[in-house]
PDB file of N, CA and C in Angstrom:
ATOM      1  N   UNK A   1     -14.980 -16.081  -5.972  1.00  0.00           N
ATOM      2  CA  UNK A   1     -14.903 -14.669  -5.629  1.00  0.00           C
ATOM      3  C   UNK A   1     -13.553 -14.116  -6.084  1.00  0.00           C
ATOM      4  N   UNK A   2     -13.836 -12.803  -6.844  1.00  0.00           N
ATOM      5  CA  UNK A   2     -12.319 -12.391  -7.092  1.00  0.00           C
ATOM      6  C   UNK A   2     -11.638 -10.994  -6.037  1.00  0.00           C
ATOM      7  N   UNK A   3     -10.477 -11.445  -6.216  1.00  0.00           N
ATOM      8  CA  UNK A   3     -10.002 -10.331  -5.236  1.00  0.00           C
ATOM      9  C   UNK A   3     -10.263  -8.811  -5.298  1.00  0.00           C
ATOM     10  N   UNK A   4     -10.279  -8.028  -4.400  1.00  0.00           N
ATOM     11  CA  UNK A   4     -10.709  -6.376  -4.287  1.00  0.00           C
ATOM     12  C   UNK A   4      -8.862  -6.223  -4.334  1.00  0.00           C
ATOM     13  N   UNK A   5      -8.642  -5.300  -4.899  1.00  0.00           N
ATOM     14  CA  UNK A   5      -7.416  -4.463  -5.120  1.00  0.00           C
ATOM     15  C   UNK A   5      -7.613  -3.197  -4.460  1.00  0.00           C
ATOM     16  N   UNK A   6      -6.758  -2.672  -3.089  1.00  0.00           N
ATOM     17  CA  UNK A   6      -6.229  -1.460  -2.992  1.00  0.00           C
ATOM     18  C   UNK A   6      -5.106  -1.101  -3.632  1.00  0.00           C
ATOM     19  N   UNK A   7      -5.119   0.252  -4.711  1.00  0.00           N
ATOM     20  CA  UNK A   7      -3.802   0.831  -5.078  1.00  0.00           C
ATOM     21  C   UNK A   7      -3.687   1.921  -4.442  1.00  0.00           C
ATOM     22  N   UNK A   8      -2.260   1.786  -3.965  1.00  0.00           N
ATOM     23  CA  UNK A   8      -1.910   3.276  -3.261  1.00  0.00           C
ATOM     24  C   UNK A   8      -1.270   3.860  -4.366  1.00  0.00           C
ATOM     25  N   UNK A   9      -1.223   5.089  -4.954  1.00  0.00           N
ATOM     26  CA  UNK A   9      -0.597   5.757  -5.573  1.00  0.00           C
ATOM     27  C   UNK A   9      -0.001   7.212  -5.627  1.00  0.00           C
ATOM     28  N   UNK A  10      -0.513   7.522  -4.200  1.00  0.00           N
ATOM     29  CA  UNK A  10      -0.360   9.209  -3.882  1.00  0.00           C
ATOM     30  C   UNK A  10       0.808   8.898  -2.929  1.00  0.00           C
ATOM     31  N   UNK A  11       1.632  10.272  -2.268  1.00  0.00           N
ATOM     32  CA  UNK A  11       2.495  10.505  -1.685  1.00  0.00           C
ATOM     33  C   UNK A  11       1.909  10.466  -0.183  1.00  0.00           C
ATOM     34  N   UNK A  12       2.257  10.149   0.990  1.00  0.00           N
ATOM     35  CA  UNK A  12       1.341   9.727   2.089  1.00  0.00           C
ATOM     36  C   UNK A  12       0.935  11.270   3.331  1.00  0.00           C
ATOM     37  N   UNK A  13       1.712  12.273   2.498  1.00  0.00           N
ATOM     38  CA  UNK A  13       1.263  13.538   3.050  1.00  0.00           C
ATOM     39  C   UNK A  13       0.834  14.892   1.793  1.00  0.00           C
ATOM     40  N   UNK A  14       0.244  15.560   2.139  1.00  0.00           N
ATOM     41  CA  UNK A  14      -0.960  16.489   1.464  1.00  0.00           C
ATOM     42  C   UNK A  14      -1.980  16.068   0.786  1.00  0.00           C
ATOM     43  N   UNK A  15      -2.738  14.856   1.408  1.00  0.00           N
ATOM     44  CA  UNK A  15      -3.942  14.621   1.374  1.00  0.00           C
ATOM     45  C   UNK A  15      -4.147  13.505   1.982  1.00  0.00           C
ATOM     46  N   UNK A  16      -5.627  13.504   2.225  1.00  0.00           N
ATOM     47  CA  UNK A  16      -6.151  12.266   3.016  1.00  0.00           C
ATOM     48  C   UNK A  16      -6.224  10.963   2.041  1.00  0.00           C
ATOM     49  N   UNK A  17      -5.532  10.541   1.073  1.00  0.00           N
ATOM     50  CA  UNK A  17      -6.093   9.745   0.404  1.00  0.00           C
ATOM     51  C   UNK A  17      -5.327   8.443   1.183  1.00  0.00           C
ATOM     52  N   UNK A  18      -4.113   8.372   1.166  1.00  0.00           N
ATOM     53  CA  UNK A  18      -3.772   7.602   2.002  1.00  0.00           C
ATOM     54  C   UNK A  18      -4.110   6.849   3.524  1.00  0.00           C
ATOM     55  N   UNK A  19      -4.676   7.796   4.343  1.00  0.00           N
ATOM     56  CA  UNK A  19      -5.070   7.530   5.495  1.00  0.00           C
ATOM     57  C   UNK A  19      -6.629   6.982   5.301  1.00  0.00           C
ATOM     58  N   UNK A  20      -7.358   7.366   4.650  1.00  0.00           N
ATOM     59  CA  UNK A  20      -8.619   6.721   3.656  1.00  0.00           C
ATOM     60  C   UNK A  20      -8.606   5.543   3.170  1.00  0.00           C
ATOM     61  N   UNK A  21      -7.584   5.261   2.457  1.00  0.00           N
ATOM     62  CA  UNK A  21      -7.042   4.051   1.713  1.00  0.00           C
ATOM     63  C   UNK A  21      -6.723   2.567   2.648  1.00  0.00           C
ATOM     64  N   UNK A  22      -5.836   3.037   3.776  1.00  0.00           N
ATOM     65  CA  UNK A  22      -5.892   2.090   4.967  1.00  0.00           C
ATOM     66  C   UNK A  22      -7.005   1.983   5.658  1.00  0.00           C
ATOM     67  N   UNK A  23      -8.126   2.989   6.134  1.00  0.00           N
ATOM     68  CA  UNK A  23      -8.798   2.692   6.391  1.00  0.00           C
ATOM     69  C   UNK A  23      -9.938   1.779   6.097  1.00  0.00           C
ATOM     70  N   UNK A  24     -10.198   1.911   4.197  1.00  0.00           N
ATOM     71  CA  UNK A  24     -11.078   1.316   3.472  1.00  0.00           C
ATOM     72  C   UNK A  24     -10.344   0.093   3.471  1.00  0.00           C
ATOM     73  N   UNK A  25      -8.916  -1.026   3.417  1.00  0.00           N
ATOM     74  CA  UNK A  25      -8.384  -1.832   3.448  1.00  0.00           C
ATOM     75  C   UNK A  25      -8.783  -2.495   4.877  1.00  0.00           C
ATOM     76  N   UNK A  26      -8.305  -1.865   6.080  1.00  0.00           N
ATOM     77  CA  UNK A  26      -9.351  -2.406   7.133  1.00  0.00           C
ATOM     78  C   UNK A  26     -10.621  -3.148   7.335  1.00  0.00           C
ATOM     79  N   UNK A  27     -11.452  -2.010   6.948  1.00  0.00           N
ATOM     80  CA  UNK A  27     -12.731  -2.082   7.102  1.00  0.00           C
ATOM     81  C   UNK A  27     -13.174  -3.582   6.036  1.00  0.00           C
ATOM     82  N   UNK A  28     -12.707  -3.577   4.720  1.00  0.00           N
ATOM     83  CA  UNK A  28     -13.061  -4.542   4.040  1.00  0.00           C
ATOM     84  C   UNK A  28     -12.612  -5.882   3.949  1.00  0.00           C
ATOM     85  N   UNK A  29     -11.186  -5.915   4.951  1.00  0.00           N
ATOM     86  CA  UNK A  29     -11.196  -6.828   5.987  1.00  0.00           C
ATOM     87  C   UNK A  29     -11.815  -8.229   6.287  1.00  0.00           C
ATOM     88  N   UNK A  30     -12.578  -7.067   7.217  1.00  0.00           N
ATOM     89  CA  UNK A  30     -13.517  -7.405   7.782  1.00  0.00           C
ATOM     90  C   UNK A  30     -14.868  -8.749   7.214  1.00  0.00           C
ATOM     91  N   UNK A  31     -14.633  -8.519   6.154  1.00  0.00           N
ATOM     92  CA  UNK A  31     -15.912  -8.976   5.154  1.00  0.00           C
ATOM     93  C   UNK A  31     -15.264  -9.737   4.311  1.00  0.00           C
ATOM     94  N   UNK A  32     -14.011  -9.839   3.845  1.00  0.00           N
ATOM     95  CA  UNK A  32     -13.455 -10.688   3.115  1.00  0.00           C
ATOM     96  C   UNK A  32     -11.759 -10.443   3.197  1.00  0.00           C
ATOM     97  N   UNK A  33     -11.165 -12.138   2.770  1.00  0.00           N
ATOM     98  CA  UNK A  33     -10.270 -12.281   2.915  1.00  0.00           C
ATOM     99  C   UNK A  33      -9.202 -11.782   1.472  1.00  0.00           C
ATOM    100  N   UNK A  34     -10.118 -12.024   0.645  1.00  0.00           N
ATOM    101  CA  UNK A  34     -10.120 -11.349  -0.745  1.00  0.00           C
ATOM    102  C   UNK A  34      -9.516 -10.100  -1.133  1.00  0.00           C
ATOM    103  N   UNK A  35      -8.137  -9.618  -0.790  1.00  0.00           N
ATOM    104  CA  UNK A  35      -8.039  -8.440  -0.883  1.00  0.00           C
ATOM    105  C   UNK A  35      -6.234  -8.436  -1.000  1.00  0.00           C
ATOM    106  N   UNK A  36      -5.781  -7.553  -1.857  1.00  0.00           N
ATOM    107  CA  UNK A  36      -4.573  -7.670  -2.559  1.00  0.00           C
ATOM    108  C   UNK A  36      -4.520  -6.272  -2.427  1.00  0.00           C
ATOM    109  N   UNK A  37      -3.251  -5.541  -1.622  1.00  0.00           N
ATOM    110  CA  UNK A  37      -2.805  -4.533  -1.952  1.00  0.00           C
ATOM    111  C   UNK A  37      -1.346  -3.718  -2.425  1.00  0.00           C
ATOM    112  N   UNK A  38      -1.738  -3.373  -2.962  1.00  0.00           N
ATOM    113  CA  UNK A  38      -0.613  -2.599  -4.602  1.00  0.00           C
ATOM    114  C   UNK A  38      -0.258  -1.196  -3.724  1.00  0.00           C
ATOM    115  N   UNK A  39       1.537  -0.922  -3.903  1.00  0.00           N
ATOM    116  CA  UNK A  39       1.905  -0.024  -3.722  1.00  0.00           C
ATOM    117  C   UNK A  39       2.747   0.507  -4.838  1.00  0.00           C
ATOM    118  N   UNK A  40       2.417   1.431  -5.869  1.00  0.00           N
ATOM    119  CA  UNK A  40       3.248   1.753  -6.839  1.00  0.00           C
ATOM    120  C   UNK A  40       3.068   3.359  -6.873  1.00  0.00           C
ATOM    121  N   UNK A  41       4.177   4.084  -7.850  1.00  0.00           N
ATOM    122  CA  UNK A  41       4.459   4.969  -8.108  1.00  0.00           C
ATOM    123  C   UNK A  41       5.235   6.112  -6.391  1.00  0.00           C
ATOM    124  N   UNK A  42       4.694   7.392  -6.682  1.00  0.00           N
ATOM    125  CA  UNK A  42       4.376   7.820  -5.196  1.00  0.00           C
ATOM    126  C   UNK A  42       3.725   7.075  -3.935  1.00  0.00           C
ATOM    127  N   UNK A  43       3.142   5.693  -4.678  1.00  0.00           N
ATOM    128  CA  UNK A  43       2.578   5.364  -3.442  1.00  0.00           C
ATOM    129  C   UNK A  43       3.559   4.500  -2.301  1.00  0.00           C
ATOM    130  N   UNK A  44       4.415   4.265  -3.122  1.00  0.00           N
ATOM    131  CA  UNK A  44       5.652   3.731  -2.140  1.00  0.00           C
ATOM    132  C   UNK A  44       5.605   4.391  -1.002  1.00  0.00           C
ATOM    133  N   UNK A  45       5.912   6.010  -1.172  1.00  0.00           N
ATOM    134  CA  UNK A  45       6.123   6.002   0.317  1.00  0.00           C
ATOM    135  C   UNK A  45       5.387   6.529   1.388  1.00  0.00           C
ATOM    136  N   UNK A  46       4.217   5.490   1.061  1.00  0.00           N
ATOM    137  CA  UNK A  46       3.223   5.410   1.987  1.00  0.00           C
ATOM    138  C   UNK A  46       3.615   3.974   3.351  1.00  0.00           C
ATOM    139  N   UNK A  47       4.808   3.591   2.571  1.00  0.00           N
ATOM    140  CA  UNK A  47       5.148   2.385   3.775  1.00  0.00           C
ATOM    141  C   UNK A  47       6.444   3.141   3.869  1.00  0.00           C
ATOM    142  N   UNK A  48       7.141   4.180   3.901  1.00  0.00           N
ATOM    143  CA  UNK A  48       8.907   4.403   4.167  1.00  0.00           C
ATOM    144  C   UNK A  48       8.670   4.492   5.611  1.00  0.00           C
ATOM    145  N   UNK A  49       9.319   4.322   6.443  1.00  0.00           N
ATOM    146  CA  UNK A  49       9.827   3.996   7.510  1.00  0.00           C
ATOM    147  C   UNK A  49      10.233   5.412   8.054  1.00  0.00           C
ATOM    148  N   UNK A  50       9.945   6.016   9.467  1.00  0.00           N
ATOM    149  CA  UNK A  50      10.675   6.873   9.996  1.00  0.00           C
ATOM    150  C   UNK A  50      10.337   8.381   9.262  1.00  0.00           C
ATOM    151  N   UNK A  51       8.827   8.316   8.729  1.00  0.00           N
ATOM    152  CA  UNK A  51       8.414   9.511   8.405  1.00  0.00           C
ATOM    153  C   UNK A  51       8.530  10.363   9.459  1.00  0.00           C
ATOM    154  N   UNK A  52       8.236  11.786   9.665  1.00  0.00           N
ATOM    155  CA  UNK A  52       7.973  12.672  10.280  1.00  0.00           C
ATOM    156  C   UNK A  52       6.865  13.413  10.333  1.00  0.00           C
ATOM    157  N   UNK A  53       5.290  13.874   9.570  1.00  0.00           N
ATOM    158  CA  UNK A  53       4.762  13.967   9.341  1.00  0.00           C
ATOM    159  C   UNK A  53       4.215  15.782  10.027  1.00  0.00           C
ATOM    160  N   UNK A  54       4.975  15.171  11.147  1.00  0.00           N
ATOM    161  CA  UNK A  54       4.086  16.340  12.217  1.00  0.00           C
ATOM    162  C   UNK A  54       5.010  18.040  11.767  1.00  0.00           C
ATOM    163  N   UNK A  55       5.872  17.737  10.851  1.00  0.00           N
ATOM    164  CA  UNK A  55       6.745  18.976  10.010  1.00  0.00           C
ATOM    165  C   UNK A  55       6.063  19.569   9.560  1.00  0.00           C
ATOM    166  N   UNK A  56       5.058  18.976   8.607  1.00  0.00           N
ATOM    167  CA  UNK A  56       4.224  19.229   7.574  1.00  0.00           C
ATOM    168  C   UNK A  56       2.681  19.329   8.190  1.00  0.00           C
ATOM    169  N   UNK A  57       2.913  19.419   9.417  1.00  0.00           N
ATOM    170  CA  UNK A  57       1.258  19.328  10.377  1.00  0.00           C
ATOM    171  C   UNK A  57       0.433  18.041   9.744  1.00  0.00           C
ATOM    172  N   UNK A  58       1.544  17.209   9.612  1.00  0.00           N
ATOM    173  CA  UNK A  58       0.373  15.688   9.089  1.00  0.00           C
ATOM    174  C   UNK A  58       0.238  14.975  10.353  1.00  0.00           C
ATOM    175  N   UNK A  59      -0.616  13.981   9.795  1.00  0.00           N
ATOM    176  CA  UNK A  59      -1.268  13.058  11.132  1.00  0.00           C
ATOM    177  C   UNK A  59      -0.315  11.716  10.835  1.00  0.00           C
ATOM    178  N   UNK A  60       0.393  11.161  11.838  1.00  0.00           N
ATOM    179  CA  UNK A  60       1.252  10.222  11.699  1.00  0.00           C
ATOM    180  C   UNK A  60       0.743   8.367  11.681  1.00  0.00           C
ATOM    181  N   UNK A  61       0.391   8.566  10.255  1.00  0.00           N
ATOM    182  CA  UNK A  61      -0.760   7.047  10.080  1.00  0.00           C
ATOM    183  C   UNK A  61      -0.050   5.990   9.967  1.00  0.00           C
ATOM    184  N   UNK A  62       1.268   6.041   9.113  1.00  0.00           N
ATOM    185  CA  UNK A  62       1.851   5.177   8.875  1.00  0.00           C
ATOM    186  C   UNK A  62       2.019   3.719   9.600  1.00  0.00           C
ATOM    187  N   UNK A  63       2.135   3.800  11.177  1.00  0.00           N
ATOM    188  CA  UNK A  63       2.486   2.907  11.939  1.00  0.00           C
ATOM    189  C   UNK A  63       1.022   2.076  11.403  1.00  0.00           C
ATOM    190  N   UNK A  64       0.159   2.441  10.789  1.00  0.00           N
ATOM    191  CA  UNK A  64      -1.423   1.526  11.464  1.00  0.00           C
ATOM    192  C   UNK A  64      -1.359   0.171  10.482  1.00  0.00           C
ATOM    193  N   UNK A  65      -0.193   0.965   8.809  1.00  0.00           N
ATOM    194  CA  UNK A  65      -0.200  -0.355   8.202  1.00  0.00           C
ATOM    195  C   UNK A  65       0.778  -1.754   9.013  1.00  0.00           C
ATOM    196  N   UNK A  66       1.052  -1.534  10.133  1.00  0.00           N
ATOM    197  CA  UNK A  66       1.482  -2.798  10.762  1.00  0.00           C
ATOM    198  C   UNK A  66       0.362  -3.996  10.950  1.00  0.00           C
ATOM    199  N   UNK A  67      -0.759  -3.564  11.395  1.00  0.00           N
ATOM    200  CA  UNK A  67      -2.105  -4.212  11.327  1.00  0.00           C
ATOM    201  C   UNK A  67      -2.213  -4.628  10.495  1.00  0.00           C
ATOM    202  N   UNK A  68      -1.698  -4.531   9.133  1.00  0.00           N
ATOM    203  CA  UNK A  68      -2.077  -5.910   8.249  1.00  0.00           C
ATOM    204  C   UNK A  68      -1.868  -7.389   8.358  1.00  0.00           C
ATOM    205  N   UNK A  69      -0.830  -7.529   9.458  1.00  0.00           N
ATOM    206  CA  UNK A  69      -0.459  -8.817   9.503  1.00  0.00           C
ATOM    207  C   UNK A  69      -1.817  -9.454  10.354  1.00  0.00           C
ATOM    208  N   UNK A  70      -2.082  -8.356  11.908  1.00  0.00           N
ATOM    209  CA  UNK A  70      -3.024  -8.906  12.878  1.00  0.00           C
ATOM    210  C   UNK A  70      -4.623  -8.842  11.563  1.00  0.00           C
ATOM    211  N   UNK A  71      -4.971  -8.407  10.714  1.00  0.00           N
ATOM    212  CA  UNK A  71      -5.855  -8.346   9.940  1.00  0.00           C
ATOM    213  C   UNK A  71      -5.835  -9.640   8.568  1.00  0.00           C
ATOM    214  N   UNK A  72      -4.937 -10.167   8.899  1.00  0.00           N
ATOM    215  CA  UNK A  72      -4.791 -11.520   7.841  1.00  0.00           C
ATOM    216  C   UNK A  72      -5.004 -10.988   6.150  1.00  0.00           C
ATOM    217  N   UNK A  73      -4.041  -9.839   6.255  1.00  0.00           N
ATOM    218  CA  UNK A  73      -4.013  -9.214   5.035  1.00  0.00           C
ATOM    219  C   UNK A  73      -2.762  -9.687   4.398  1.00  0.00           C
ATOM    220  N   UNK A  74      -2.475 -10.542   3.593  1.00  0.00           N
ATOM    221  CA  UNK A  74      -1.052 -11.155   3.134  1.00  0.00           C
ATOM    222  C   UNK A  74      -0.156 -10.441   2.114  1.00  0.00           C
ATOM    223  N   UNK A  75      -0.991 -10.582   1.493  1.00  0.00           N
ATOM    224  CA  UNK A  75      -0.996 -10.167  -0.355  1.00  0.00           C
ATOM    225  C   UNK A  75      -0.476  -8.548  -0.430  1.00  0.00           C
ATOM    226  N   UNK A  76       0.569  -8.375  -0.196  1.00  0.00           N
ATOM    227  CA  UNK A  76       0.918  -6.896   0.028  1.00  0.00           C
ATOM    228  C   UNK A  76       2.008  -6.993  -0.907  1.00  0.00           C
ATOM    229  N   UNK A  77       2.078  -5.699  -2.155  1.00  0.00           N
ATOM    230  CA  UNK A  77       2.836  -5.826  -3.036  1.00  0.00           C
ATOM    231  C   UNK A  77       3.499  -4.478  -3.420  1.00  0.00           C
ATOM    232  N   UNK A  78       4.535  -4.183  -3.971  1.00  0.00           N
ATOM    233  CA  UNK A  78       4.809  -3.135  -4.266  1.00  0.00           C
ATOM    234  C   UNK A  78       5.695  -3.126  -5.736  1.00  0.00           C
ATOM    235  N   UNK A  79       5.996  -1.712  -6.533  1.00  0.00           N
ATOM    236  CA  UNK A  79       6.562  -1.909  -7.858  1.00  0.00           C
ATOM    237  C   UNK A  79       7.491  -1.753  -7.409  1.00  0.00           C
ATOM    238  N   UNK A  80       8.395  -2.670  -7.764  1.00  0.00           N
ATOM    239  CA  UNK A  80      10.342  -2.832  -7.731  1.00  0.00           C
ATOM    240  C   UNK A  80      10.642  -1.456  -8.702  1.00  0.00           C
ATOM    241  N   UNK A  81      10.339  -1.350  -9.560  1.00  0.00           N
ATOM    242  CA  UNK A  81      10.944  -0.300 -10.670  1.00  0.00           C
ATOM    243  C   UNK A  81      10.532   1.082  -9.995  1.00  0.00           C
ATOM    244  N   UNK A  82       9.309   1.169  -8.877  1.00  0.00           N
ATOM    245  CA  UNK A  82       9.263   2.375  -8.213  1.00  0.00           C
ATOM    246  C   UNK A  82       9.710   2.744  -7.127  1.00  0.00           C
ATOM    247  N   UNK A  83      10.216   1.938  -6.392  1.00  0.00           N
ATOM    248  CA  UNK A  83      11.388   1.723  -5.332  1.00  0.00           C
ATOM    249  C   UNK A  83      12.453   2.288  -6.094  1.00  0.00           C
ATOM    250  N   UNK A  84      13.201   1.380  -6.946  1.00  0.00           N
ATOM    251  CA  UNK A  84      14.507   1.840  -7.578  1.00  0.00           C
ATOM    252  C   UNK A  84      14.350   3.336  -8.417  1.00  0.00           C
ATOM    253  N   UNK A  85      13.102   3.534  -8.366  1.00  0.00           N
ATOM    254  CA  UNK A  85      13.346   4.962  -9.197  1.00  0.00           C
ATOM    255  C   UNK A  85      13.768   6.019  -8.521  1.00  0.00           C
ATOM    256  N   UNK A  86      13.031   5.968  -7.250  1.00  0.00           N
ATOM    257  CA  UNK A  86      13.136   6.253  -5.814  1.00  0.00           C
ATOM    258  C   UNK A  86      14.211   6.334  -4.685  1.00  0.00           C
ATOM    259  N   UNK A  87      15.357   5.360  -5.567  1.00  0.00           N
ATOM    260  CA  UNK A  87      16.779   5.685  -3.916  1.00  0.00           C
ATOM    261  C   UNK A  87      15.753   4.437  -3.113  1.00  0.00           C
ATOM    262  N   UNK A  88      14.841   3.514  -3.085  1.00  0.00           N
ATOM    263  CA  UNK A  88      14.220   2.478  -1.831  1.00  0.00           C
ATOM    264  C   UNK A  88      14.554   1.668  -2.055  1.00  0.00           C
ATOM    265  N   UNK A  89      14.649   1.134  -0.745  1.00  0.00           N
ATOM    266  CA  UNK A  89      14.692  -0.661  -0.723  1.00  0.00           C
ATOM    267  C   UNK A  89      13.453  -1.123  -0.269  1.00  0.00           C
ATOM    268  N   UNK A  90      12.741  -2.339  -0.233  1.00  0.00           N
ATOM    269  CA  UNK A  90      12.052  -3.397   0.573  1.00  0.00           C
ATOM    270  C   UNK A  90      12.454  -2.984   2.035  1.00  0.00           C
ATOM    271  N   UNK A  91      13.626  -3.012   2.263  1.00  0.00           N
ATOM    272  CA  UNK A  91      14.053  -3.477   3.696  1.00  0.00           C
ATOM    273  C   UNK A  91      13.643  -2.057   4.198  1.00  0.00           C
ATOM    274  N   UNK A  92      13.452  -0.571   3.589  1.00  0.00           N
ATOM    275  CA  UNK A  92      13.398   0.579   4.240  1.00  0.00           C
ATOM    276  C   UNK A  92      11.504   0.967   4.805  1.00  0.00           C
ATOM    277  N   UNK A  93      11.302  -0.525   4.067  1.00  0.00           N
ATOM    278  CA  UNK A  93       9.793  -0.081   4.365  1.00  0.00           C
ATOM    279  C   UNK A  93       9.392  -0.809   5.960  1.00  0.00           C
ATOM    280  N   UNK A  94       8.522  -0.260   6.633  1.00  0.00           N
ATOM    281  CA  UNK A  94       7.493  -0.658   7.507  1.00  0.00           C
ATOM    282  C   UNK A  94       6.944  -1.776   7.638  1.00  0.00           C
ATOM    283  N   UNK A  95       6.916  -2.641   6.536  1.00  0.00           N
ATOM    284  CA  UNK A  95       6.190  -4.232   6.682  1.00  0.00           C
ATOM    285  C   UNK A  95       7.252  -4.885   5.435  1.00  0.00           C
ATOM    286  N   UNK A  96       6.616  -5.735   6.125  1.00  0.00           N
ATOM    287  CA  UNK A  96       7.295  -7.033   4.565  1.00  0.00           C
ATOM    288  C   UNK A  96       6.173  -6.685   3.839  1.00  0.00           C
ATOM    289  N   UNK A  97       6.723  -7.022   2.155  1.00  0.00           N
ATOM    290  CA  UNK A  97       6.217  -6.701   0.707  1.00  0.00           C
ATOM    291  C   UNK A  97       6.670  -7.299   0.010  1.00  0.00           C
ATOM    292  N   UNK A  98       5.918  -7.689  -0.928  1.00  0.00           N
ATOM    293  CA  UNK A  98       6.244  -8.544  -2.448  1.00  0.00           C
ATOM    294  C   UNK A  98       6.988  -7.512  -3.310  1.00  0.00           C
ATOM    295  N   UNK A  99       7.855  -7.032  -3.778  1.00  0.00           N
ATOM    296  CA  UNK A  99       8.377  -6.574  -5.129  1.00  0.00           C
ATOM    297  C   UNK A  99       7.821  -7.210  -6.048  1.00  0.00           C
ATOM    298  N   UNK A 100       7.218  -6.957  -6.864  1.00  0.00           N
ATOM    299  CA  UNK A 100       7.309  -7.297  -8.162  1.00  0.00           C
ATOM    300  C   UNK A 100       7.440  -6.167  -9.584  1.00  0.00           C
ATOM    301  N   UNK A 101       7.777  -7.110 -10.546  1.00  0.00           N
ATOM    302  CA  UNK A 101       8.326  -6.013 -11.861  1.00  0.00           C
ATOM    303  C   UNK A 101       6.847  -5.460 -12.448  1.00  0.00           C
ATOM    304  N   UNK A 102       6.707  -4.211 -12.796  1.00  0.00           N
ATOM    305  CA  UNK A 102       5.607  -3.929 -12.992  1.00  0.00           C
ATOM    306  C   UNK A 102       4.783  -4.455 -14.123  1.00  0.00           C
ATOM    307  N   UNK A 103       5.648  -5.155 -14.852  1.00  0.00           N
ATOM    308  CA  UNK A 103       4.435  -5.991 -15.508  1.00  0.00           C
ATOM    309  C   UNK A 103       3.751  -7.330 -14.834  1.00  0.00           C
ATOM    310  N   UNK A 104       4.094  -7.612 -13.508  1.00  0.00           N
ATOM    311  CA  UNK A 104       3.932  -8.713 -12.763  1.00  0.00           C
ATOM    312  C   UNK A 104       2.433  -8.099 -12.179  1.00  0.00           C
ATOM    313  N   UNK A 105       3.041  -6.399 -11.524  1.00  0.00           N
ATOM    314  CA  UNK A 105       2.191  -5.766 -11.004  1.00  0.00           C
ATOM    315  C   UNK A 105       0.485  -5.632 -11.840  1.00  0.00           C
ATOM    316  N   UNK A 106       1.334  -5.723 -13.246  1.00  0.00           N
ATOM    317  CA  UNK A 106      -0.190  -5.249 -14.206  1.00  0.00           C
ATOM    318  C   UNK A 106      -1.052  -6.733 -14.599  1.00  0.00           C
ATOM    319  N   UNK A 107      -0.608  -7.638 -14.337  1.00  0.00           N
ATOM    320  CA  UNK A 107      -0.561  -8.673 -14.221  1.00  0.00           C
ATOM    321  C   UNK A 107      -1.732  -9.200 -13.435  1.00  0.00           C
ATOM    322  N   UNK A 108      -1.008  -8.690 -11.704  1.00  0.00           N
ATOM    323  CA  UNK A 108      -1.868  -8.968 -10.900  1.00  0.00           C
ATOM    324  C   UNK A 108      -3.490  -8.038 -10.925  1.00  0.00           C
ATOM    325  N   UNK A 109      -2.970  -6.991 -11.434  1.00  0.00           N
ATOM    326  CA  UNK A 109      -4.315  -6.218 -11.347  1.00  0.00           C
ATOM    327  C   UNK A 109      -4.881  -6.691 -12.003  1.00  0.00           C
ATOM    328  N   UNK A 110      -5.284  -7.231 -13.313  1.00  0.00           N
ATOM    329  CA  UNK A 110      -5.861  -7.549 -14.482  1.00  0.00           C
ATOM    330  C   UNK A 110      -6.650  -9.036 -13.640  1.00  0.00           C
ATOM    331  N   UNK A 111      -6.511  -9.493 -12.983  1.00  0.00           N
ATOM    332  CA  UNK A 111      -6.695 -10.763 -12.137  1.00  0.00           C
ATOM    333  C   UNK A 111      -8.060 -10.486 -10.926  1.00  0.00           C
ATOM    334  N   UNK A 112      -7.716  -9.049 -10.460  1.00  0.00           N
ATOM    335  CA  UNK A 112      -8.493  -8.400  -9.595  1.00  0.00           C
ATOM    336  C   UNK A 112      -9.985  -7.999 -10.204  1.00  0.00           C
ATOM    337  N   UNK A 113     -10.887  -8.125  -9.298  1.00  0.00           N
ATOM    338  CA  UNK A 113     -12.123  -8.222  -9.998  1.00  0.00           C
ATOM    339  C   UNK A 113     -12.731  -6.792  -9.479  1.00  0.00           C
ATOM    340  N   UNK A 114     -12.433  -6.303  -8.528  1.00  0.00           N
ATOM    341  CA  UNK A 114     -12.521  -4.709  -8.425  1.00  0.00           C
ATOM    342  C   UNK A 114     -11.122  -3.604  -7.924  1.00  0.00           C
ATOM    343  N   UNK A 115     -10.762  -2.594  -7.999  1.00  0.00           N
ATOM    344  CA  UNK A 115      -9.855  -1.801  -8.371  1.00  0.00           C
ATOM    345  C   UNK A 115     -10.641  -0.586  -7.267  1.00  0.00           C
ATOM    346  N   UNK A 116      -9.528  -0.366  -6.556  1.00  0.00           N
ATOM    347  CA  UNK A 116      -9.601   1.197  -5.925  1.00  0.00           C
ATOM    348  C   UNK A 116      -9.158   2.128  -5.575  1.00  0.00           C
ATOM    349  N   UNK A 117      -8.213   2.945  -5.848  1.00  0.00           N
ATOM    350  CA  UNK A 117      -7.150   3.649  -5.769  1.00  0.00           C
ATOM    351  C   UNK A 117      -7.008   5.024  -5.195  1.00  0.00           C
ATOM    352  N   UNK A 118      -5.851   4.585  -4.042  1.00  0.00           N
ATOM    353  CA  UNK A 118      -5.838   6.202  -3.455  1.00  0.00           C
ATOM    354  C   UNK A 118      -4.339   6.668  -3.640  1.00  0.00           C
TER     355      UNK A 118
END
């Protein structure tokens, strides 16, 4: 069986894609252990730490990616080169994460046997 890939790639407020995105990572879970998720571009800061959300009348989701650990979701990765493009560290995010260089990142996707991106 090959792994399902979530990519986050949107900014984690003015749209639901993000809060969608964790949810569909959840849910599929459930059904397999098989599952690798990618945080690159804007999607970084869908894990920054100490959002505010409720400024912008958003719904404050962020905390739910803590549940990946109780969900035996391991494989959590993010682009180093989109952090640093960014002013981020690893350490500013919400969970532990793999950095890797984005050709590591393209790497891993190419490995993934389905792709889904929010």
């Amino acid at each position: 069986m090959t792994e399902t890939a979530f990519i986050f790639h949107t900014p984690p407020h003015g749209s639901a894609a993000g809060r969608e995105g964790l949810d569909a990572v959840l849910a599929c879970s459930a059904l397999t252990d098989e599952i690798a998720v990618f945080f690159i571009g804007d999607g970084v800061y869908q894990l920054l730490a100490g959002q505010q959300p409720a400024a912008v009348l958003g719904r404050d989701y962020a905390a739910t990616f803590k549940l990946f650990a109780l969900y035996d979701i391991e494989q959590v990765y993010v682009c180093a080169e989109d952090l640093t493009a960014r002013g981020l560290t690893a350490e500013q995010l919400l969970i532990p994460v793999q950095p890797l260089s984005r050709h590591q990142v393209q790497g891993k996707l190419a490995a993934c046997g389905a792709k889904l991106m929010f």
